[in-house]
C-alpha atoms as a PDB file:
ATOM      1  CA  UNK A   1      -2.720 -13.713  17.776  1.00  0.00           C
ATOM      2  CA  UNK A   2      -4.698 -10.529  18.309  1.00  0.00           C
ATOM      3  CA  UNK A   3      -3.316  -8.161  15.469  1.00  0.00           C
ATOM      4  CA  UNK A   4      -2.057  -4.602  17.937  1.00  0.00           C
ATOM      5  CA  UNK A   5      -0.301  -1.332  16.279  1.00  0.00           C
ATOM      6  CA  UNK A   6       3.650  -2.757  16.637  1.00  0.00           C
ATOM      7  CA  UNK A   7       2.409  -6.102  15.340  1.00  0.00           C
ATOM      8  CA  UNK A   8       0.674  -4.388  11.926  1.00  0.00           C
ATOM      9  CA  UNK A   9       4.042  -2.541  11.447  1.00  0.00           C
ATOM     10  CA  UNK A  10       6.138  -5.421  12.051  1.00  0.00           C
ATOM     11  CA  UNK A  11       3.902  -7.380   9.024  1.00  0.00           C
ATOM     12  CA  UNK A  12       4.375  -4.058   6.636  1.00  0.00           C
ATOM     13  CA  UNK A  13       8.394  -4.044   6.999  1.00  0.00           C
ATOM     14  CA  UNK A  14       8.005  -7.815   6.098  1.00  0.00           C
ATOM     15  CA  UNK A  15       6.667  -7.082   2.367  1.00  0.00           C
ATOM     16  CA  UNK A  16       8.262  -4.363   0.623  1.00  0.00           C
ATOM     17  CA  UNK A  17       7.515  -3.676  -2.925  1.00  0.00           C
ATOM     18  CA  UNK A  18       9.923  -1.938  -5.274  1.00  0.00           C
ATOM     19  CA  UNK A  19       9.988   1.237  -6.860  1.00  0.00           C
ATOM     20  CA  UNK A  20       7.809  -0.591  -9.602  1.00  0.00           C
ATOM     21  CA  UNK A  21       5.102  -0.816  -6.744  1.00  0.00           C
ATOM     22  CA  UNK A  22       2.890   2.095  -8.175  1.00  0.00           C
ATOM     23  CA  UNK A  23       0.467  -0.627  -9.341  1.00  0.00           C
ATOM     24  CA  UNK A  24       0.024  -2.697  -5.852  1.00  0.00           C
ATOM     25  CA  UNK A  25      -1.351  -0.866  -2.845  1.00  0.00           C
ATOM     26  CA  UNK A  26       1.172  -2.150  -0.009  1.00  0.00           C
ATOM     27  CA  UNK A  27      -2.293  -2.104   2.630  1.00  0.00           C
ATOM     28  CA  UNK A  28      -3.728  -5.031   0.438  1.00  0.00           C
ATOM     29  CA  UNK A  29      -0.272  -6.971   0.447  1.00  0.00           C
ATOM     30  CA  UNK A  30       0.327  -6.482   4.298  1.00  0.00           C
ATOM     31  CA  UNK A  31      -3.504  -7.731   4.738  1.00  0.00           C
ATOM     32  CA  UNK A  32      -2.728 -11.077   2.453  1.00  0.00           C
ATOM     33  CA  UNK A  33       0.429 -11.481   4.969  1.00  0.00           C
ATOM     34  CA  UNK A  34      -1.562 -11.507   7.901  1.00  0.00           C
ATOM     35  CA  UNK A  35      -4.540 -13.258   5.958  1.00  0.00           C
ATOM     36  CA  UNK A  36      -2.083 -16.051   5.375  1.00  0.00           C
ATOM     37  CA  UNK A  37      -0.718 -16.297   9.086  1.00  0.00           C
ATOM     38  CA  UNK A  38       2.845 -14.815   6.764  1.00  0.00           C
ATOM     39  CA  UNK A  39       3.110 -17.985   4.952  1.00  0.00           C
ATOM     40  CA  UNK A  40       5.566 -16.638   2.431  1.00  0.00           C
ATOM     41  CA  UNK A  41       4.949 -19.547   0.228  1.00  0.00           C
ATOM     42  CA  UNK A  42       1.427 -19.615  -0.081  1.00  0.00           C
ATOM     43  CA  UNK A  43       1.571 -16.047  -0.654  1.00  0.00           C
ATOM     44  CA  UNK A  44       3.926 -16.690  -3.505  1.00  0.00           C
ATOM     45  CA  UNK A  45       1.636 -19.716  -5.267  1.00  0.00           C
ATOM     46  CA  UNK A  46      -1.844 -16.963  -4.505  1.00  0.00           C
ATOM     47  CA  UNK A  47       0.197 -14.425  -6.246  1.00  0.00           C
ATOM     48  CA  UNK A  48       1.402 -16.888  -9.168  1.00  0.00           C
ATOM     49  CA  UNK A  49      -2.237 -18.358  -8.909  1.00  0.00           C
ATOM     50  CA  UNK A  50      -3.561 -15.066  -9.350  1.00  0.00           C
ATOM     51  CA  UNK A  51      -1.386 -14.333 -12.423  1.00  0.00           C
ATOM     52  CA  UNK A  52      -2.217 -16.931 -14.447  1.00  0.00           C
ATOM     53  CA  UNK A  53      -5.821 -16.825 -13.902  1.00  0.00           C
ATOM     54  CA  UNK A  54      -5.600 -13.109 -14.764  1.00  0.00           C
ATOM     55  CA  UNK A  55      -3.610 -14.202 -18.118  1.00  0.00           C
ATOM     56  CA  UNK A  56      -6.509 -16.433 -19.046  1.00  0.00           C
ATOM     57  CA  UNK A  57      -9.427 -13.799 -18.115  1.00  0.00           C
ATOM     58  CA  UNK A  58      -7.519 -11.663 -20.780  1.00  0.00           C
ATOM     59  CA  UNK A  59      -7.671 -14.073 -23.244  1.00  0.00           C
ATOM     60  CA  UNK A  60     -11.109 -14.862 -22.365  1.00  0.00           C
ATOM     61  CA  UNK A  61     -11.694 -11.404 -22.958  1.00  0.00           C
ATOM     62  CA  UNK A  62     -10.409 -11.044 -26.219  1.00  0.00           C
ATOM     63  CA  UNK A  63     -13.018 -14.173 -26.969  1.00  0.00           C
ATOM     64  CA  UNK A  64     -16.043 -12.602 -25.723  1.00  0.00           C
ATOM     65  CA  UNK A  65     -15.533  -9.478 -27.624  1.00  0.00           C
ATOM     66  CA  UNK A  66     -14.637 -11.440 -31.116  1.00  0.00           C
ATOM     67  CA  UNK A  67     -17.847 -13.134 -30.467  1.00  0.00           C
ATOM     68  CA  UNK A  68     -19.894 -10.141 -29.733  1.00  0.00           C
ATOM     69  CA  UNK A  69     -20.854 -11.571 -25.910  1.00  0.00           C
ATOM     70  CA  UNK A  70     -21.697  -8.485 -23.596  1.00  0.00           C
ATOM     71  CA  UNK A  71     -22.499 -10.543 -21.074  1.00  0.00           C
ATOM     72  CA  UNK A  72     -19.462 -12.968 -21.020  1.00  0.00           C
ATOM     73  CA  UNK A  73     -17.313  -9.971 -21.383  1.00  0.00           C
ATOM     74  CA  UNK A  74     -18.963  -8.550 -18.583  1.00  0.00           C
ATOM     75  CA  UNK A  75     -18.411 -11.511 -16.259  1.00  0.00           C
ATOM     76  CA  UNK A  76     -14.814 -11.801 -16.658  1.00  0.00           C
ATOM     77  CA  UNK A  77     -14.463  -7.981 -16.109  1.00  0.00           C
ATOM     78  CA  UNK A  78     -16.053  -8.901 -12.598  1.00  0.00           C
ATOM     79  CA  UNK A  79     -13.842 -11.706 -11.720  1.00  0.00           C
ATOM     80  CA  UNK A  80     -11.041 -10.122 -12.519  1.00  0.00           C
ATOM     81  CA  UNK A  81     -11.949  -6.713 -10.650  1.00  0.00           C
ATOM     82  CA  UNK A  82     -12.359  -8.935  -7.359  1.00  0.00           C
ATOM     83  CA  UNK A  83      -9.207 -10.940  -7.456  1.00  0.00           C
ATOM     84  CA  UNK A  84      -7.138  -7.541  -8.761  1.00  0.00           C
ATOM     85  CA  UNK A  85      -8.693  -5.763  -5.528  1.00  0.00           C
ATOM     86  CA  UNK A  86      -7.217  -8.438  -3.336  1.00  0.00           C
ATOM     87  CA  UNK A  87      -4.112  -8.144  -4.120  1.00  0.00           C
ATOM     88  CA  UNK A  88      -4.175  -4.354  -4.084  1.00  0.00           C
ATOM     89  CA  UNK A  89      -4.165  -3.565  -8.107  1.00  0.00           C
ATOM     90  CA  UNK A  90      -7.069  -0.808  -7.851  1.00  0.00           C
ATOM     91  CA  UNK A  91      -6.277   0.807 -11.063  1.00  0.00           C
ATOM     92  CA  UNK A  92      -6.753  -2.857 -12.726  1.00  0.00           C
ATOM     93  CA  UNK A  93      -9.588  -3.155 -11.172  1.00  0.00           C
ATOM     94  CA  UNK A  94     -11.195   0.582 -11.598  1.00  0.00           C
ATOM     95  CA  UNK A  95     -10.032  -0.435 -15.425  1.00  0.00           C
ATOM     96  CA  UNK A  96     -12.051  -3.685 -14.976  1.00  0.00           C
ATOM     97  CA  UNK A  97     -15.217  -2.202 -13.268  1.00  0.00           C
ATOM     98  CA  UNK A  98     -15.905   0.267 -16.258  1.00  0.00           C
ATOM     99  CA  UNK A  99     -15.264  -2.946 -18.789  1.00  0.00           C
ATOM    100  CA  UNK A 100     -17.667  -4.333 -16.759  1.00  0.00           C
ATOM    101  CA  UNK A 101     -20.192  -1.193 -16.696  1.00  0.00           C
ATOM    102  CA  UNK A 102     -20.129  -0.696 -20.094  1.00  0.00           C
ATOM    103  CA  UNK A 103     -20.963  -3.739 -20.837  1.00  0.00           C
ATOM    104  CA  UNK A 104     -23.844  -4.002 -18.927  1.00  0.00           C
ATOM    105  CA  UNK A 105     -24.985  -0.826 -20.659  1.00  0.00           C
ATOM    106  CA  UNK A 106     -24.330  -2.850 -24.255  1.00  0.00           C
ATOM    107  CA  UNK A 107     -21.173  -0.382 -25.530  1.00  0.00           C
ATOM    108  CA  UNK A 108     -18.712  -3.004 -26.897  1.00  0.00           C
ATOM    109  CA  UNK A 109     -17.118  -0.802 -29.274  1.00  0.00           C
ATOM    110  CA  UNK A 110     -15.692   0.802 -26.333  1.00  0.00           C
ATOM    111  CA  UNK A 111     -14.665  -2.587 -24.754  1.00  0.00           C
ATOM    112  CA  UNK A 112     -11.642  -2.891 -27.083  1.00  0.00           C
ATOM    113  CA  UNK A 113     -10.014   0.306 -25.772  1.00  0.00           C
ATOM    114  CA  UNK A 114     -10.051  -1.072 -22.467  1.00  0.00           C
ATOM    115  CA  UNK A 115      -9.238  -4.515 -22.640  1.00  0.00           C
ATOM    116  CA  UNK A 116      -5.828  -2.384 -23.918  1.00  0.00           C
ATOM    117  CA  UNK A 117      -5.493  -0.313 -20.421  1.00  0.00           C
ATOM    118  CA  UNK A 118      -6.178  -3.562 -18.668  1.00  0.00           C
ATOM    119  CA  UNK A 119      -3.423  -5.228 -20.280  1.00  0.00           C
ATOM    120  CA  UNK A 120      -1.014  -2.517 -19.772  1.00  0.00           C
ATOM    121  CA  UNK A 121      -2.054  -2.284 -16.265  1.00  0.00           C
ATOM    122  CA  UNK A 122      -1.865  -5.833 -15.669  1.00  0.00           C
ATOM    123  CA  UNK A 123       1.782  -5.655 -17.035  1.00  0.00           C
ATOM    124  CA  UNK A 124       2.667  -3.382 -14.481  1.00  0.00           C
ATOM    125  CA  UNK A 125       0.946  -4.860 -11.299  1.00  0.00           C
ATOM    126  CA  UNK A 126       2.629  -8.731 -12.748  1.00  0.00           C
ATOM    127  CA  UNK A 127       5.985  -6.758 -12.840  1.00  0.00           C
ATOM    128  CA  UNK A 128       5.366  -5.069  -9.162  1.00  0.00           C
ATOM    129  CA  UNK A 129       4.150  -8.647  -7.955  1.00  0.00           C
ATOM    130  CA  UNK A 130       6.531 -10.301  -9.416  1.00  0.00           C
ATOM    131  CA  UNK A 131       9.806  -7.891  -7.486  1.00  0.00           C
ATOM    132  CA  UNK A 132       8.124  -8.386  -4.478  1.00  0.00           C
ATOM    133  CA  UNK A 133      10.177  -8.797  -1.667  1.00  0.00           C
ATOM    134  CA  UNK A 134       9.108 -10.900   1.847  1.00  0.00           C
ATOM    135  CA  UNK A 135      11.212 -10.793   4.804  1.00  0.00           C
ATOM    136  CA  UNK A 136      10.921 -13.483   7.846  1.00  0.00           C
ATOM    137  CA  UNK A 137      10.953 -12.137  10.906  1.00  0.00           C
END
């Protein structure tokens, strides 16, 4: 189906976030919709996919900068930047890209700080994920 101007709105009035939704950019959601030919259930199982892997990259996290590893650190900053920009959590993944940047650079005692913001962030975007809202057409 060849995606027109009335057929774009039609998918945007089908996810609606709530007032929690600060966290989520509702473009990214209504692209998943049509990514996922509006599948509300595999949306649902990416979403709670995409929550537990982010879960574990946190706890990875924590591990890499207990053991000193820059470079692990730095990987898991980069997966998790890409799979929080797919489902529209830019601040998480702004957060994610400077964990990632300074850690390139070799400035872990600054990692700690933001492995914080990430996981206050990541509360936020789990809570506006998690109140989302699909309607069938």
């Amino acid at each position: 189906m060849e995606l027109n101007q009335t057929n774009a709105e039609s998918c945007a009035q089908r996810i609606v976030l709530s007032d929690r939704s600060a966290a989520i950019d509702q473009q990214a959601l209504t692209d998943l919709w049509k990514d996922m030919d509006e599948n509300e259930d595999i949306i649902r199982e990416l979403i709670r996919i995409f929550l537990d892997d982010a879960r574990q990259q946190m706890s990875n996290a924590h591990q890499s900068l207990a053991t000193a590893n820059p470079i692990e650190l730095g990987r898991i900053a980069h997966t998790l930047k890409g799979s929080s920009l797919y489902y529209g959590a830019k601040k998480l993944a702004e957060i994610c890209g400077l964990l990632e940047t300074i850690c390139r650079q070799g400035q872990l005692p600054q990692a700690a700080s933001l492995i914080r913001e990430i996981e206050t962030e990541f509360e936020m975007v789990k809570e506006a994920l998690r109140s989302l809202e699909i309607h069938n057409a």
